[in-house]
Every structure is written in C-alpha cells, then in structure tokens.
N, C-alpha and C. Protein backbone atom coordinates (compact mmCIF):
# COMPACT_ATOMS: atom_id res chain seq x y z
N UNK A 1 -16.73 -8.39 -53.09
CA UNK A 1 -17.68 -8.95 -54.04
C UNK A 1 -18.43 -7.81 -54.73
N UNK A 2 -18.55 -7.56 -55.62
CA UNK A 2 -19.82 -6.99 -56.45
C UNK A 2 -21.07 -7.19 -56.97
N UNK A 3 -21.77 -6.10 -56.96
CA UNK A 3 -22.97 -6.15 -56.48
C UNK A 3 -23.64 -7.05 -57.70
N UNK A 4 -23.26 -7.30 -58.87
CA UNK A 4 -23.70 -8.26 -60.06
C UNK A 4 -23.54 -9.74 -59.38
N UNK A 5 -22.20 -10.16 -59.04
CA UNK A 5 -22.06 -10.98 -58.17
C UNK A 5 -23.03 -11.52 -56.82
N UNK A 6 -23.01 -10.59 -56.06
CA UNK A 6 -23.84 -10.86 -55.05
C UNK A 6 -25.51 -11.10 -55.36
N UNK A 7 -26.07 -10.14 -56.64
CA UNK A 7 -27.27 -10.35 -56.92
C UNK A 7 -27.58 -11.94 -57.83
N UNK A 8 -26.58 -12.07 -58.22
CA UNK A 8 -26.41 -13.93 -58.68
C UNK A 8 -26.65 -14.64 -57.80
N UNK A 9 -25.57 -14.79 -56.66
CA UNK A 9 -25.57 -15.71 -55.59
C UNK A 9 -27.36 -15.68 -54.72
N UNK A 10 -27.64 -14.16 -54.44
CA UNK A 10 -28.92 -14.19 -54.13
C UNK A 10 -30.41 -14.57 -55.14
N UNK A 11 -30.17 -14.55 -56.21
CA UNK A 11 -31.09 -15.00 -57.17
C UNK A 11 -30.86 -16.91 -57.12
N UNK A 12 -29.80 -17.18 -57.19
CA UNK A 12 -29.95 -18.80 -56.59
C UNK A 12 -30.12 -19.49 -55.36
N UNK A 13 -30.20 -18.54 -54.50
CA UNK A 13 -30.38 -19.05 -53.30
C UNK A 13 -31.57 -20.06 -53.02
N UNK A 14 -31.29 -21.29 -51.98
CA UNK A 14 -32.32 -22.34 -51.64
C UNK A 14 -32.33 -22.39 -50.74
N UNK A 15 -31.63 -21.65 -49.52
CA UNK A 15 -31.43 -21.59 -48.06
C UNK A 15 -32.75 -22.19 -47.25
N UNK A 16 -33.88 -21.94 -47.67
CA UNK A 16 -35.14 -22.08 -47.76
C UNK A 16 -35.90 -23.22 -47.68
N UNK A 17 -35.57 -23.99 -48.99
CA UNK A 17 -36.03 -25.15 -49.44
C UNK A 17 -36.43 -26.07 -48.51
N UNK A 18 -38.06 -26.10 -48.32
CA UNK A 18 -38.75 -27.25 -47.30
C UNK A 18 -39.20 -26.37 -46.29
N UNK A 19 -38.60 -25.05 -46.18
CA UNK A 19 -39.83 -24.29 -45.38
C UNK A 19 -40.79 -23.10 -46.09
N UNK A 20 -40.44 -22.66 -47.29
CA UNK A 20 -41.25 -22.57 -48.15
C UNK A 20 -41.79 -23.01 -48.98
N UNK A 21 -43.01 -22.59 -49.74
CA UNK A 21 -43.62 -23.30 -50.68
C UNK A 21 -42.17 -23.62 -52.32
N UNK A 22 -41.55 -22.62 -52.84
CA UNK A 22 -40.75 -22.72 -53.73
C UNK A 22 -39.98 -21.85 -53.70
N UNK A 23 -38.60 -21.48 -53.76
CA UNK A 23 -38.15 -20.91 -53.40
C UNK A 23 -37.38 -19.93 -54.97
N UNK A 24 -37.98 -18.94 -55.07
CA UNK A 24 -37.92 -17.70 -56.38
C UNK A 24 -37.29 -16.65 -55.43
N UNK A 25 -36.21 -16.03 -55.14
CA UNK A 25 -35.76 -14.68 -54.98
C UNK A 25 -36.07 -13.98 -56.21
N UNK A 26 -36.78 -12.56 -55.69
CA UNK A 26 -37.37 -11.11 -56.03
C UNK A 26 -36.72 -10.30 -55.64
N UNK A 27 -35.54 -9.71 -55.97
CA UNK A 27 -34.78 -8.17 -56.17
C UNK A 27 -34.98 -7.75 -57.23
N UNK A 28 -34.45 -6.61 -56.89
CA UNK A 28 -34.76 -5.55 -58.15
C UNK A 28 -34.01 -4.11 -57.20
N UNK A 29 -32.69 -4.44 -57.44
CA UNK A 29 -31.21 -3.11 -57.72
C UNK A 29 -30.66 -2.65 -58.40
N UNK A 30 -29.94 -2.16 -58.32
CA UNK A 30 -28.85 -1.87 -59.34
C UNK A 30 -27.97 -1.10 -58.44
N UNK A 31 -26.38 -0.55 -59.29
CA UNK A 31 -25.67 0.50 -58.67
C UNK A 31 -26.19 2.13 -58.61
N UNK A 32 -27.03 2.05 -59.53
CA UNK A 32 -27.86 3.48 -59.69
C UNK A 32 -28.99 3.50 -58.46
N UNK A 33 -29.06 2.72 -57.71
CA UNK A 33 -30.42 2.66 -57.03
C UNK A 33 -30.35 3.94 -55.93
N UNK A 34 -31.26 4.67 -55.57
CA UNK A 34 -31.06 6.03 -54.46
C UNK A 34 -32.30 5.81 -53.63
N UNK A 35 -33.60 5.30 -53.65
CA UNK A 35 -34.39 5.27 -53.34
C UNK A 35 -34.82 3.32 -53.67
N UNK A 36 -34.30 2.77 -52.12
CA UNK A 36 -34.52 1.86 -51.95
C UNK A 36 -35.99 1.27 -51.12
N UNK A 37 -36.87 1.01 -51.42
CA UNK A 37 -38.07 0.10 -51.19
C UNK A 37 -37.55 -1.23 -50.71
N UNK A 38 -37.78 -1.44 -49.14
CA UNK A 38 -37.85 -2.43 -48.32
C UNK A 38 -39.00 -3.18 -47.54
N UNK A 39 -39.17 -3.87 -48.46
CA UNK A 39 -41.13 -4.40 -48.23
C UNK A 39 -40.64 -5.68 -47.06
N UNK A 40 -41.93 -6.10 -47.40
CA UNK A 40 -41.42 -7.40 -46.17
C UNK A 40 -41.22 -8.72 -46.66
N UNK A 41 -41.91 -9.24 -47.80
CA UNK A 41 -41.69 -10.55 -48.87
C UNK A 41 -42.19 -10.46 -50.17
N UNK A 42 -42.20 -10.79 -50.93
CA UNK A 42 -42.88 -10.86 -52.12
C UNK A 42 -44.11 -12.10 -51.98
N UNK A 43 -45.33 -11.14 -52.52
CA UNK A 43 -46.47 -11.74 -52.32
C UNK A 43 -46.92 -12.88 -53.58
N UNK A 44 -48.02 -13.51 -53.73
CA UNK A 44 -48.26 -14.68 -54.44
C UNK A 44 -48.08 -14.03 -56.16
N UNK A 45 -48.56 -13.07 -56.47
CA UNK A 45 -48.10 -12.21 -57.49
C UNK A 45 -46.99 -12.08 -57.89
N UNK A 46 -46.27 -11.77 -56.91
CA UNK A 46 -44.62 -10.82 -57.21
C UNK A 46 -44.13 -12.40 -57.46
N UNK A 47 -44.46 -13.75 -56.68
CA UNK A 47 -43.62 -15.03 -56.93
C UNK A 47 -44.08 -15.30 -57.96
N UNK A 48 -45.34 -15.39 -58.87
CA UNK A 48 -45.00 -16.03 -60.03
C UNK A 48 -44.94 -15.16 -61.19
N UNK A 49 -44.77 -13.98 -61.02
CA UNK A 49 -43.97 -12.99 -62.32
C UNK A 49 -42.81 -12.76 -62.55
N UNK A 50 -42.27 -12.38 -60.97
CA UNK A 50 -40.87 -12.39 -60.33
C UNK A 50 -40.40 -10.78 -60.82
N UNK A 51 -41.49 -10.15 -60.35
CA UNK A 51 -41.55 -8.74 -60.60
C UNK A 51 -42.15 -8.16 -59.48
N UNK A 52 -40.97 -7.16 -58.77
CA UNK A 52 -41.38 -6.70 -56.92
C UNK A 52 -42.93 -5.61 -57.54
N UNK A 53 -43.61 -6.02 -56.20
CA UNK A 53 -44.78 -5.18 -56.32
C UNK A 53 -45.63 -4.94 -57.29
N UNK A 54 -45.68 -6.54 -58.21
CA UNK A 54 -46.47 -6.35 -59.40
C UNK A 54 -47.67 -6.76 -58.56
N UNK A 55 -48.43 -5.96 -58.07
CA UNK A 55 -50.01 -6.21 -57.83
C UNK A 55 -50.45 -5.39 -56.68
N UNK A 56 -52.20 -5.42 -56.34
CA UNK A 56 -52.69 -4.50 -56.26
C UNK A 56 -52.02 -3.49 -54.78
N UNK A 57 -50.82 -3.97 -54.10
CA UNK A 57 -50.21 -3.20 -53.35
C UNK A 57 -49.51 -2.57 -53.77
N UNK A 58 -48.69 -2.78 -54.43
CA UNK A 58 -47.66 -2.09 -55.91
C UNK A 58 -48.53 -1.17 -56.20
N UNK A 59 -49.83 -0.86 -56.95
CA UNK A 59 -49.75 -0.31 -57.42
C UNK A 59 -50.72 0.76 -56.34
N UNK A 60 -50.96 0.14 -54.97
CA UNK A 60 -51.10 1.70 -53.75
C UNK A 60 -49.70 2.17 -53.77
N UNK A 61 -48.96 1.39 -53.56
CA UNK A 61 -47.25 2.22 -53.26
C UNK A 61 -47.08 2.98 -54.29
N UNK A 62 -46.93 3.06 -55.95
CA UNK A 62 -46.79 3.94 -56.36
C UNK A 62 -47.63 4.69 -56.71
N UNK A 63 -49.04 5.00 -56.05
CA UNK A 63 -49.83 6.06 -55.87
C UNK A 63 -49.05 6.90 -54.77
N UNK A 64 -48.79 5.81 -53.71
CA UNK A 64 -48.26 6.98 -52.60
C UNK A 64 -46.74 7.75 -53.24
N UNK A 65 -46.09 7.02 -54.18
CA UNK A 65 -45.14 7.71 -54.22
C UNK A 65 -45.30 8.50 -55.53
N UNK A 66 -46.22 8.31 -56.01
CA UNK A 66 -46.69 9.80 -57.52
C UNK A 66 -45.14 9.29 -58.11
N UNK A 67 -45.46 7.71 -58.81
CA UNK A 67 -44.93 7.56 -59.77
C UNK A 67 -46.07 6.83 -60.53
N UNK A 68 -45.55 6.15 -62.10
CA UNK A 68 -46.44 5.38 -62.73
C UNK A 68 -45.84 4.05 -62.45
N UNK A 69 -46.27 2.87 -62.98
CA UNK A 69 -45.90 1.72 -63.06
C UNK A 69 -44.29 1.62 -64.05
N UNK A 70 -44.44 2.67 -64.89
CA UNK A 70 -42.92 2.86 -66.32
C UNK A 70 -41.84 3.42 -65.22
N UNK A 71 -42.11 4.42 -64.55
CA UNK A 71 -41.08 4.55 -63.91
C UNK A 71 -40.85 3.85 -63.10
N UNK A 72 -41.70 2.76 -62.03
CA UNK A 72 -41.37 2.12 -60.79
C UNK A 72 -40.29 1.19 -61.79
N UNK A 73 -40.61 0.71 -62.56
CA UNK A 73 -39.87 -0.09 -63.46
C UNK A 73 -38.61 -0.09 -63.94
N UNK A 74 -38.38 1.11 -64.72
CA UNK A 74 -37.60 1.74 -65.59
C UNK A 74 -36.74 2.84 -65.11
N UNK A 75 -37.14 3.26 -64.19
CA UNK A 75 -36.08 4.14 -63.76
C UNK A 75 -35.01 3.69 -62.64
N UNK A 76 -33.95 3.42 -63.14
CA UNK A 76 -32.71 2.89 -62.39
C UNK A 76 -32.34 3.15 -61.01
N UNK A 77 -33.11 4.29 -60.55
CA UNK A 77 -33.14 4.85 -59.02
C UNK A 77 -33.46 4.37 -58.23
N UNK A 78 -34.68 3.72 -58.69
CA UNK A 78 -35.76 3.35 -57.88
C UNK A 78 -35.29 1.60 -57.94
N UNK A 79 -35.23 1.15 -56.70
CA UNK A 79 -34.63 -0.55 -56.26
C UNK A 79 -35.50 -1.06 -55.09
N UNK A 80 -35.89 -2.36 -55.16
CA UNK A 80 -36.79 -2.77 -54.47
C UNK A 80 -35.81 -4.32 -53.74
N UNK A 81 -35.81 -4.20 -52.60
CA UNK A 81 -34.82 -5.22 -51.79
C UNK A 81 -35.79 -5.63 -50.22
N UNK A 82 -36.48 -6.34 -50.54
CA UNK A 82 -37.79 -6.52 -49.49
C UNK A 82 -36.58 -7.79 -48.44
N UNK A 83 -37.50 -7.77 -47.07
CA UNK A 83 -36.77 -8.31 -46.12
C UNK A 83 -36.59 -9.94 -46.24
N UNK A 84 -37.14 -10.48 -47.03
CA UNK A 84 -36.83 -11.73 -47.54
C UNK A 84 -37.54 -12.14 -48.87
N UNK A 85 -36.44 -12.76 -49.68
CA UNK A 85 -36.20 -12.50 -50.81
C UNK A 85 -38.09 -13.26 -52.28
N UNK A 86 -37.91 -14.58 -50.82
CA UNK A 86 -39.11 -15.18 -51.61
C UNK A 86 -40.46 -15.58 -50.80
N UNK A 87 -41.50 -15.41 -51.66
CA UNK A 87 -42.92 -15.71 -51.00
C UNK A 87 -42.79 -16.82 -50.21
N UNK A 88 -43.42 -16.24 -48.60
CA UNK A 88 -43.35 -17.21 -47.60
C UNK A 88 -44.42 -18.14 -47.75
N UNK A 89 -45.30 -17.96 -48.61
CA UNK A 89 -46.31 -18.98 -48.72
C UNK A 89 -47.63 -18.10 -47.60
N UNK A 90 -48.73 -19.32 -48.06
CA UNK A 90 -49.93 -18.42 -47.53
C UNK A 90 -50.43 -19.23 -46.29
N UNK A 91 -50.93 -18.11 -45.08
CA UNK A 91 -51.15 -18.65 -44.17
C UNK A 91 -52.85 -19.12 -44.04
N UNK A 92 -53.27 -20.17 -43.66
CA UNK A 92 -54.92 -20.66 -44.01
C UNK A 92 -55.67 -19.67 -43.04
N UNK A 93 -54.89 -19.33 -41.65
CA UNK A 93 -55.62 -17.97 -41.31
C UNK A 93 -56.05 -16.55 -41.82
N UNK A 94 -55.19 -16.25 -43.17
CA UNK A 94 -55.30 -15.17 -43.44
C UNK A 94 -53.71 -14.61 -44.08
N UNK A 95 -53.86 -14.12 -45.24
CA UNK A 95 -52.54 -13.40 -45.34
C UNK A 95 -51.18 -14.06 -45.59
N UNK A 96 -50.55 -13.50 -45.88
CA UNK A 96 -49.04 -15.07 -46.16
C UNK A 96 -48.41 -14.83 -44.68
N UNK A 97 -47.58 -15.75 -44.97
CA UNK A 97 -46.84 -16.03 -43.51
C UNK A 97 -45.35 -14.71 -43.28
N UNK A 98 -45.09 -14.91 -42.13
CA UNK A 98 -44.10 -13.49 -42.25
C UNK A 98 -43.00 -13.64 -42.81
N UNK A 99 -41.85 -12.95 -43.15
CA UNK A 99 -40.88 -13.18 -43.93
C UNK A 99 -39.85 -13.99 -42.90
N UNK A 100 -39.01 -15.31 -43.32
CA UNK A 100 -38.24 -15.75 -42.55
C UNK A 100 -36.95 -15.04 -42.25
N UNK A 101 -36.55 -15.09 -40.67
CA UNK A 101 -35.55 -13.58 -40.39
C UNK A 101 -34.67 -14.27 -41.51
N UNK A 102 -33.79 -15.92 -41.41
CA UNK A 102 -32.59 -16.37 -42.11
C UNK A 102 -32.44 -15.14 -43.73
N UNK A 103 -33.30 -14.82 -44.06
CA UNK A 103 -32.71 -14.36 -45.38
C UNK A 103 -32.54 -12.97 -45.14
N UNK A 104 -32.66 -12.10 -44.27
CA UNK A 104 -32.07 -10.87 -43.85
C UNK A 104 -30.88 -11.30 -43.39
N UNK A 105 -30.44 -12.27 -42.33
CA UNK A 105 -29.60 -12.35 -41.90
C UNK A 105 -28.66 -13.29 -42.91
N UNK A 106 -28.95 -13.24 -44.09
CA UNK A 106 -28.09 -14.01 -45.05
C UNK A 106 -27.52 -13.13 -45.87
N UNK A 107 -28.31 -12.27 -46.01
CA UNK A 107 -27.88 -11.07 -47.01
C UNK A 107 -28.62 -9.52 -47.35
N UNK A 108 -28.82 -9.23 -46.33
CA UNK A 108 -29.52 -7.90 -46.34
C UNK A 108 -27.87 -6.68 -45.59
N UNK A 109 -26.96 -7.30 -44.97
CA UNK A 109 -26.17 -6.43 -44.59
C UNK A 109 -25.01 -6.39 -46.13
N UNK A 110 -24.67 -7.23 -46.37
CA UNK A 110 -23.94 -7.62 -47.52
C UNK A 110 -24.28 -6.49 -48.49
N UNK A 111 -25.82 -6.90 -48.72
CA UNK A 111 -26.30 -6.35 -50.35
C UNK A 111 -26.66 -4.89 -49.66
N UNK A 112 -26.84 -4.30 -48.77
CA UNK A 112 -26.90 -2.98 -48.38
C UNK A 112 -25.31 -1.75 -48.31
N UNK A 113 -24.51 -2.81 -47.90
CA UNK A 113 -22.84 -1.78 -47.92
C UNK A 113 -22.76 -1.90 -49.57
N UNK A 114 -23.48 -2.61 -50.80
CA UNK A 114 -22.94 -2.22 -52.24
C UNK A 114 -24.32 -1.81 -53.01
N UNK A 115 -25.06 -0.46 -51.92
CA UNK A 115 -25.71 0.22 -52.97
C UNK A 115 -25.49 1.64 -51.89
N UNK A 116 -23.93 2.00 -51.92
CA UNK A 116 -24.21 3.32 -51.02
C UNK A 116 -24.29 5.08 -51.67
N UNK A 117 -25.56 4.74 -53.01
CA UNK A 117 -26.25 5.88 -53.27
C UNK A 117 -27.30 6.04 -53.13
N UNK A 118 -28.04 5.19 -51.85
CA UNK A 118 -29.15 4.88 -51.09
C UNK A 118 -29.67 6.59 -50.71
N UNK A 119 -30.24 7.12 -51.01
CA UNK A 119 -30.84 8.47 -50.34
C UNK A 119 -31.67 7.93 -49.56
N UNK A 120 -32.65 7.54 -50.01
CA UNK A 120 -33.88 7.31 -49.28
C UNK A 120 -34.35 5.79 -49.40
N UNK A 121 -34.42 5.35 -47.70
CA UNK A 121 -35.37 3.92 -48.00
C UNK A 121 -36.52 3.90 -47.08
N UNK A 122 -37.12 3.22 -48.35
CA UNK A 122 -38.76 2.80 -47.66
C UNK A 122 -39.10 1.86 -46.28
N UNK A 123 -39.42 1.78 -45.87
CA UNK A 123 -39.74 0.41 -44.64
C UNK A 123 -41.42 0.47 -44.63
N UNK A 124 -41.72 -0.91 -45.86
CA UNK A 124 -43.00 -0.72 -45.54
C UNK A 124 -43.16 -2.11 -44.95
N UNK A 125 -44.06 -1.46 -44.16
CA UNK A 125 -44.72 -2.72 -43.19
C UNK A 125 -43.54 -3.08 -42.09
N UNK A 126 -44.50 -3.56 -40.87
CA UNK A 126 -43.52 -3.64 -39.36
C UNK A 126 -42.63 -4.17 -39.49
N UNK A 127 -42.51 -5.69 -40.18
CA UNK A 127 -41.24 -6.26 -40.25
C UNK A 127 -40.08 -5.28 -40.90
N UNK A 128 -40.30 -4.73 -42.00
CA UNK A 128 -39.48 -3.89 -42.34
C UNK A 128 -38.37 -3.30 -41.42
N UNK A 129 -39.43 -2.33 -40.54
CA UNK A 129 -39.55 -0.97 -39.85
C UNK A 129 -38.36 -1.73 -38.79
N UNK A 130 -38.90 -2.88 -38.09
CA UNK A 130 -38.56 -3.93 -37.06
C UNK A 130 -37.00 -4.63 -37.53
N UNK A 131 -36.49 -4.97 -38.17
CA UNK A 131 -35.72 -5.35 -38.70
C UNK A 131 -34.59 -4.07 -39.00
N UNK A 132 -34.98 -3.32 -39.62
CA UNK A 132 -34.13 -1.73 -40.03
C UNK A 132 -33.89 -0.79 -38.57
N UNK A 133 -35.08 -0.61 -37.96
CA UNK A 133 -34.70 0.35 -36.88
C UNK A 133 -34.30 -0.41 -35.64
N UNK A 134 -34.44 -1.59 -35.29
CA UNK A 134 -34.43 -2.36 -33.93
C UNK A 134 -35.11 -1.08 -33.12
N UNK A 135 -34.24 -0.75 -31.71
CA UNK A 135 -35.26 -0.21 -30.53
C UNK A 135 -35.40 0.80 -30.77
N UNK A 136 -34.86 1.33 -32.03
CA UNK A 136 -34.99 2.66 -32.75
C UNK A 136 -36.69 2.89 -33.08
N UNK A 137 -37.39 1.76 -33.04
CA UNK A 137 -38.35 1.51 -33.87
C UNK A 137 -39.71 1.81 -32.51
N UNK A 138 -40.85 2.51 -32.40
CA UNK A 138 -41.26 2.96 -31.22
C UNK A 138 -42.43 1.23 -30.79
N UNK A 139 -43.42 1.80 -30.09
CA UNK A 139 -43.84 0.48 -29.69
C UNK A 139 -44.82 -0.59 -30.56
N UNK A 140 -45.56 0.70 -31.33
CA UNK A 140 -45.90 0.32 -32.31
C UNK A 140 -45.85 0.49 -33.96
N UNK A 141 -46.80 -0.32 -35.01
CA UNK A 141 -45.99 0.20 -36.36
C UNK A 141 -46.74 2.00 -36.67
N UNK A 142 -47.68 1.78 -36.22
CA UNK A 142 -48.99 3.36 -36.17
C UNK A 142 -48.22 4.09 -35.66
N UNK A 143 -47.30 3.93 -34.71
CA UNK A 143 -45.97 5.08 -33.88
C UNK A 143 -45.30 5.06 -34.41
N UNK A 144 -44.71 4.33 -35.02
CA UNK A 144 -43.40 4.47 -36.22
C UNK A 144 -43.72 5.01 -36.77
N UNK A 145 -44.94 4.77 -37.53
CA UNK A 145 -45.18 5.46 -38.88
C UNK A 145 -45.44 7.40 -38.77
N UNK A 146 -46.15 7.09 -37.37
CA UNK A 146 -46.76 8.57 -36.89
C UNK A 146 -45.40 9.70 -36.93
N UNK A 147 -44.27 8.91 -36.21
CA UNK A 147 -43.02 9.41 -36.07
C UNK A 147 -42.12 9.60 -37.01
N UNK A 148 -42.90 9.47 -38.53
CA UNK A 148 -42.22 9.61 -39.73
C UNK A 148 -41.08 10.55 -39.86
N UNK A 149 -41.27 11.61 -39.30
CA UNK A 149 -40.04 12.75 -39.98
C UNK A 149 -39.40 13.06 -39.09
N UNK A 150 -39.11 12.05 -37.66
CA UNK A 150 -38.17 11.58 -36.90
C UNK A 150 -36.65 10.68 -37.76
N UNK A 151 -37.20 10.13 -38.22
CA UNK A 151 -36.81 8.66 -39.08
C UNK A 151 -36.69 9.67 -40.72
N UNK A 152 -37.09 10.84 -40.86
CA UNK A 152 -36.70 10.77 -42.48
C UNK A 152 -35.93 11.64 -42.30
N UNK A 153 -35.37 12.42 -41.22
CA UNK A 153 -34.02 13.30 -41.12
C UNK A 153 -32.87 12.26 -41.24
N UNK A 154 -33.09 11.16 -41.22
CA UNK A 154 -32.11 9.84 -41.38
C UNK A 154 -31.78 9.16 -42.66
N UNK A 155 -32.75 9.64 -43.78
CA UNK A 155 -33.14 9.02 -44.83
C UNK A 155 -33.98 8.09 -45.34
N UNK A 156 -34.79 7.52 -43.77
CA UNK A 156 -35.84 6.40 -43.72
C UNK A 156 -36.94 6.91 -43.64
N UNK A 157 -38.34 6.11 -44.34
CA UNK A 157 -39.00 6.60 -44.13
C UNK A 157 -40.51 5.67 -44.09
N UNK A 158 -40.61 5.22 -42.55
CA UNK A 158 -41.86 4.01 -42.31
C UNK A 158 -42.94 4.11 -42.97
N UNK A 159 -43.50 3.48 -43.54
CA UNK A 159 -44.87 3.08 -44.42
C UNK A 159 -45.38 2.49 -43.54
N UNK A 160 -46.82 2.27 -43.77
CA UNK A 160 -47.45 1.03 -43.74
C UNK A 160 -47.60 0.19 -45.09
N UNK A 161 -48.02 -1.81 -44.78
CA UNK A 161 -47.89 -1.90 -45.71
C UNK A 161 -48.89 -1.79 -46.66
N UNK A 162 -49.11 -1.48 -47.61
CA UNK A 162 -49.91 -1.14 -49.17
C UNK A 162 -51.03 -1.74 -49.32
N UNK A 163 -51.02 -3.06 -48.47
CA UNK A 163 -52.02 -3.91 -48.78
C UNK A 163 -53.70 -3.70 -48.65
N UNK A 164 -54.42 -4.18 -49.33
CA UNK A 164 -56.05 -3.55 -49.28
C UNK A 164 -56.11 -4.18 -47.61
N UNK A 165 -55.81 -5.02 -47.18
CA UNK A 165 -55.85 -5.36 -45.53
C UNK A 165 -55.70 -3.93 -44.89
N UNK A 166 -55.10 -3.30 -45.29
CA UNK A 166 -54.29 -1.74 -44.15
C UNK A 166 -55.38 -0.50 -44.75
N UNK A 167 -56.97 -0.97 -45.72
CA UNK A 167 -57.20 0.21 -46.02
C UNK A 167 -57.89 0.82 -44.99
N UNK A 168 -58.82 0.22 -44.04
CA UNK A 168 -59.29 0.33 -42.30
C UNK A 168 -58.15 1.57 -41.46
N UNK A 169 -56.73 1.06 -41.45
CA UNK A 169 -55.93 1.48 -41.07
C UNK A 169 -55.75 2.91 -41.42
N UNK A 170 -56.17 3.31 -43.05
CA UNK A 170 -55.83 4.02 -43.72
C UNK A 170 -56.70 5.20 -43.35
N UNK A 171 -58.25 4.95 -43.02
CA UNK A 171 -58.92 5.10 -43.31
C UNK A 171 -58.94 6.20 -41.49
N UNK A 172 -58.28 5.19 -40.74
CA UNK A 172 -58.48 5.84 -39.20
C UNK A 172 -57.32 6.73 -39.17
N UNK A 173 -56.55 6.58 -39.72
CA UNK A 173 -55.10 7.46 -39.89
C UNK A 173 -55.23 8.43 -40.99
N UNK A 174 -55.53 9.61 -40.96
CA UNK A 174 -56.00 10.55 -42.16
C UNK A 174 -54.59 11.12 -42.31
N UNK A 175 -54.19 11.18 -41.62
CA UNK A 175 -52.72 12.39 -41.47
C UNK A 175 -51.81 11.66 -42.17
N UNK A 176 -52.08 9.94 -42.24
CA UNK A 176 -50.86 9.78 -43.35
C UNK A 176 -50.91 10.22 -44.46
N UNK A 177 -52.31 10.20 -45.33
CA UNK A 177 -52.55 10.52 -46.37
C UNK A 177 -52.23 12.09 -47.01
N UNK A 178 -52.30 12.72 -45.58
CA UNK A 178 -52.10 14.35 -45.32
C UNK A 178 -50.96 14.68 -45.41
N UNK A 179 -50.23 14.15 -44.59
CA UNK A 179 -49.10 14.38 -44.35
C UNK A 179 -47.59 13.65 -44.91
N UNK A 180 -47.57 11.91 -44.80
CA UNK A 180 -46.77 11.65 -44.91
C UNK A 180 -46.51 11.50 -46.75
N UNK A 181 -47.64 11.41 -47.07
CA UNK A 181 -47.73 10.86 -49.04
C UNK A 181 -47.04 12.00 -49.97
N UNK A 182 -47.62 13.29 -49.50
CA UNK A 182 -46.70 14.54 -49.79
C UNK A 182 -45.58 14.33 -49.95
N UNK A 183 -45.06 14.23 -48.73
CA UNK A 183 -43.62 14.28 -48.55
C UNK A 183 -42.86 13.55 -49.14
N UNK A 184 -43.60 12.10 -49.06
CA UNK A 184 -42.49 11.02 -50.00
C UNK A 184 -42.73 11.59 -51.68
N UNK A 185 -43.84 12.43 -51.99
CA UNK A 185 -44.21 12.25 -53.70
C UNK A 185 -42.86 13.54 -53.91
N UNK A 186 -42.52 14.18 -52.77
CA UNK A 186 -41.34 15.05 -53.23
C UNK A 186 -40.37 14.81 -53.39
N UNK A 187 -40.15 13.91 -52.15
CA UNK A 187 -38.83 12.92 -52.25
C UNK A 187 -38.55 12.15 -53.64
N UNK A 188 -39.45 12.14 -53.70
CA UNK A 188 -39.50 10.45 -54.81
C UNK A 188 -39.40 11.67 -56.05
N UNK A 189 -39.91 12.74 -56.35
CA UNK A 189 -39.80 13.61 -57.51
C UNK A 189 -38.27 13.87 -57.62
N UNK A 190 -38.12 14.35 -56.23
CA UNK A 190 -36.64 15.34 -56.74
C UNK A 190 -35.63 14.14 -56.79
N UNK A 191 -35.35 12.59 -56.17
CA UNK A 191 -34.44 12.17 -56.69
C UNK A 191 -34.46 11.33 -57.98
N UNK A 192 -35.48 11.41 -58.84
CA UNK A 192 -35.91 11.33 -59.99
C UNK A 192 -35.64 12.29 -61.02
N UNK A 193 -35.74 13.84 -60.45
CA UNK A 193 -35.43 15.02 -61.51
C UNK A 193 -33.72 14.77 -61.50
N UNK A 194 -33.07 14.36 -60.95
CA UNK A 194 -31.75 14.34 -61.03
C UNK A 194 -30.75 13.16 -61.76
C-alpha cells in the first residue's frame, strides 16, 4: 500500500465512533518527512482546525524546537503522526482523556514502515514514550526524559508534553531547558539545512 493510500484510509477512519466525542483524524506526513513528532492525541484545537499542534502547546514545541509556525507547517520534513489520530474528548476531571491504544494498534506500525526517512522522532508525552519504547522506557516519564541521549543515539528523542499543565514540571526540571532544547534546536536545524 502507499503511503497516499494509507493516509486516505486513515483520514476516514470511524473505528471510534461512540467512544469519542467525533471522530476527525489529524496527520500531517508525507514521503519527505525525517523528523517525525509523535504527540499523544490531538487536542480540542487541533480537532476543530484539523491542524496538528495548532495551539498554545504547538506553539511551546516549536519554541523548543527553534522553528517558526511557517516552517512547522511548510517544511516537508517536518511530520506530525500523534498516537491516536482523533481528540479523545475532555475529561470533567481535568485535561482530555488519554489516547485510545485501538488506533496505534490500527495503524501506527503500517504508517511507520512507509516513512523510512524518519531521522529523528519526537515522543512527547508518556503515552508516546510508553507506546514507542515499551520496557525500553525507564520507570518514569521525568526518567525517560532525563535519559534523553540514551534514546537519541537511536534517533528518539522523549519530550515532555508542551502543555501549560507541564510548566511546574518545567520549572523543577531546569536541565531540560539546559540541556535537552539545545540539542533538539540542532537536530531540528541541521535536518532542515539539508
């Protein structure tokens, strides 16, 4: 199958229907893609634009990655394939609900063997991380993440997720900002200069 193909079949998908609120798949690939972004769902934003990471986490992620909004967009490299495809809907406790596994396990192995100019992928947020690394993945997401350049001699590289919820997080963890944001704004430069 090809990957135009497969991104059809996944843009109609209803697998869903009756356990989410409406069911909109949010990709954003191509065959050019090298630097794949693997979030965890598309949030109440991203469902009714139907544009990955249009809002105020989007636009921490491409602070961390020292791009603008034209390039997250526009530049064919850059592909966004989050762990399930459509907004899980919002939970009355707080926050939307987690991404349902069925749509990884529907098509996240599929649509991953037809983008293999993957350099680098993102895993933001645990489900991500949890889903991509299994026991690869340490006990927690603060250890994953800590263990970053364990995981980016591999081509992966754990985030947390973007959200103003994680700025606390952000805030007790200085060394990501130190350490890991660098590294991806190089990454993210040099497979861009090419």
């Amino acid at each position: 199958m090809s990957l135009d193909a497969l991104l059809s079949e996944i843009r109609a998908c209803r697998a869903c229907v009756g356990e989410i609120p409406q069911p909109r798949p949010v990709v954003r690939v191509g065959e050019g893609t090298r630097l794949l972004i693997c979030g965890q769902a598309p949030g109440r934003l991203v469902h009714e634009t139907g544009l990955p990471f249009n809002d105020p986490s989007g636009n921490r992620l491409r602070q961390w990655m020292g791009v603008d909004r034209g390039a997250f967009y526009d530049r064919p490299e850059i592909g966004v394939a989050a762990m399930a495809f459509c907004f899980p809907g919002t939970n009355p406790k707080g926050g939307d609900y987690p991404p349902p596994p069925r749509c990884a396990a529907l098509w996240r192995k599929d649509l991953l063997d037809l983008l293999p100019n993957v350099e680098l992928t993102l895993l933001v947020g645990g489900y991500a991380q949890a889903w991509a690394l299994g026991d690869a993945m340490k006990p927690s997401m603060t250890e994953t993440v800590a263990a970053w350049s364990e995981y980016a001699a591999y081509g992966v590289l754990p985030l947390p997720h973007p959200s103003w919820r994680n700025t606390a997080w952000l805030k007790r963890n200085p060394w990501f900002e130190d350490e890991v944001t660098p590294y991806l704004r190089r990454r993210v430069a040099g497979i861009l200069a090419r």
